[in-house]
Protein backbone atom coordinates (compact mmCIF):
# COMPACT_ATOMS: atom_id res chain seq x y z
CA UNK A 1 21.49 2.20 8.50
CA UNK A 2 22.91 -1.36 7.72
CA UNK A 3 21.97 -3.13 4.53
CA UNK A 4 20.90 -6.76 4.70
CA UNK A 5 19.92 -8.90 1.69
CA UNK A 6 18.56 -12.04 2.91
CA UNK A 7 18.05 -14.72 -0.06
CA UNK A 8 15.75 -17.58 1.60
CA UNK A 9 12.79 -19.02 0.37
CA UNK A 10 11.39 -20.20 3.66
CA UNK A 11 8.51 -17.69 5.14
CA UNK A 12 9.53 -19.35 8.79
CA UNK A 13 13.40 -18.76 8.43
CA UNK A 14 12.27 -14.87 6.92
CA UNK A 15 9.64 -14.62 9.93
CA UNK A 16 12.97 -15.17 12.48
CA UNK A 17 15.50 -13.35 10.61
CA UNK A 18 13.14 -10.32 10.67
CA UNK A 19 12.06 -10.95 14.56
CA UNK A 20 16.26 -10.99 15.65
CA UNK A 21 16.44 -7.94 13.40
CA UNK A 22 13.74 -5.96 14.94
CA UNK A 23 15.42 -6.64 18.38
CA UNK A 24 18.99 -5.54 17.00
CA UNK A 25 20.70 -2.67 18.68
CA UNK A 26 20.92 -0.74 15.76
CA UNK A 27 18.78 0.34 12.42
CA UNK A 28 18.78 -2.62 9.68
CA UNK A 29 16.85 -2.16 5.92
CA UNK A 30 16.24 -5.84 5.37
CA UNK A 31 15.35 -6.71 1.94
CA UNK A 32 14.20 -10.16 0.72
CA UNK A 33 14.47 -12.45 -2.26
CA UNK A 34 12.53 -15.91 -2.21
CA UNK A 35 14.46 -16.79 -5.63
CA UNK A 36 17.69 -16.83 -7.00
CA UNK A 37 16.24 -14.69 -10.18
CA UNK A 38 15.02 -12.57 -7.32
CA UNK A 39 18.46 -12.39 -5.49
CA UNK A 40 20.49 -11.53 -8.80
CA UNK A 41 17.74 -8.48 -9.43
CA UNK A 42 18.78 -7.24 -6.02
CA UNK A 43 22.40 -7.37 -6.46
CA UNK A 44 22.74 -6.56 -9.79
CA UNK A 45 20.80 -3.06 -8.30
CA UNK A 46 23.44 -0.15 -8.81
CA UNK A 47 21.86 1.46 -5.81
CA UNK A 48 21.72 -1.70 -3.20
CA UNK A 49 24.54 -2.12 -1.46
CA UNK A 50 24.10 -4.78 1.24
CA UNK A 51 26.68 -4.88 4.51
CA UNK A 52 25.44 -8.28 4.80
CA UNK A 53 24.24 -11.27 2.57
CA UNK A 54 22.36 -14.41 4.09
CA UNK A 55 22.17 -17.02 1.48
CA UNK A 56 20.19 -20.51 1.63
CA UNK A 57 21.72 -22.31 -0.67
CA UNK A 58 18.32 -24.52 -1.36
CA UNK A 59 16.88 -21.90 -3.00
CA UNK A 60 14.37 -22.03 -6.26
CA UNK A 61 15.01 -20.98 -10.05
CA UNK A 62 18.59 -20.39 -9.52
CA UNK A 63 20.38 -22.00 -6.86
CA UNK A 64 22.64 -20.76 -4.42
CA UNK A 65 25.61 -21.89 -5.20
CA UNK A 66 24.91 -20.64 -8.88
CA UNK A 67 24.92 -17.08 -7.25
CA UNK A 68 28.07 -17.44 -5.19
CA UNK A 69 29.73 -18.58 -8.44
CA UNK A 70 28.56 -15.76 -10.74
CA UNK A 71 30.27 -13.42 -8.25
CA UNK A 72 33.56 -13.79 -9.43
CA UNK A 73 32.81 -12.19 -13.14
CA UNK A 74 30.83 -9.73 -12.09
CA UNK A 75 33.38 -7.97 -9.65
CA UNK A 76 30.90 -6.08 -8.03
CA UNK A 77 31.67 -4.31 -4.82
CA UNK A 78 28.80 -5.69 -3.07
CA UNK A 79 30.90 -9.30 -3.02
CA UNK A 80 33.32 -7.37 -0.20
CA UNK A 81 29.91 -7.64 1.93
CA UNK A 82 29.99 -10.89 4.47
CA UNK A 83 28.29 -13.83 3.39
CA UNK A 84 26.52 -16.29 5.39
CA UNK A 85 25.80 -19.27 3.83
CA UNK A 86 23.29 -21.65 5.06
CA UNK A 87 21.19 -25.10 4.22
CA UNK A 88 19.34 -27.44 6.63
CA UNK A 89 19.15 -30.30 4.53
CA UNK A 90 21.94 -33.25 5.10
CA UNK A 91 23.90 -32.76 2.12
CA UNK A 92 26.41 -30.60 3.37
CA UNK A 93 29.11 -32.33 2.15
CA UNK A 94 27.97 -31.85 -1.77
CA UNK A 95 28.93 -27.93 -1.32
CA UNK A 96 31.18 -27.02 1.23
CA UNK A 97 33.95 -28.23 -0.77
CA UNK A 98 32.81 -25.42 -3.39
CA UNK A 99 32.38 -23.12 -0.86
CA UNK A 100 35.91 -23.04 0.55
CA UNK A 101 37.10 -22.94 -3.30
CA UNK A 102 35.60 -19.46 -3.34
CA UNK A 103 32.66 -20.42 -5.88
């Protein structure tokens, strides 16, 4: 069964994650977190191991980009997972640049 953590705060972008999900082809555990404080319980979870992170990076408490760059110290294995990394706001430009630099 696949693993997905999906870190979004927005009960419309969770309703559609979860209604692609339940059409998928194979068996997904989907686990949420509406906040960053949320998101860093979930990883920092010994027994979680996500084959998939979705990340909004306009997310309260702690913000997304704060989690991407705490990943680096920790060197936990579930960083090897794919990340996608979204926002639907206009300010793209403020942290792609970050992105690409690993953060």
């Amino acid at each position: 069964m696949r693993q997905i953590l999906l870190i979004e705060d927005n009960a419309g972008d969770i309703l559609l994650i979860k209604q692609v999900l339940s059409q998928a082809t194979f068996a997904t555990t989907l686990r949420v977190a509406m906040y960053g404080e949320q998101a860093l319980e979930a990883l920092a979870d010994a027994e979680f191991k996500p084959d998939l992170i979705i990340l909004d990076v306009n997310i309260p408490k702690v913000p997304g980009l704060e989690i991407l760059a705490r990943r680096k110290p920790m060197h936990r294995s579930w960083f090897s997972a794919p990340h996608r990394v979204q926002q639907r706001s206009r300010g793209v430009g403020t942290w792609c640049p970050r992105v690409r630099s690993g953060a």
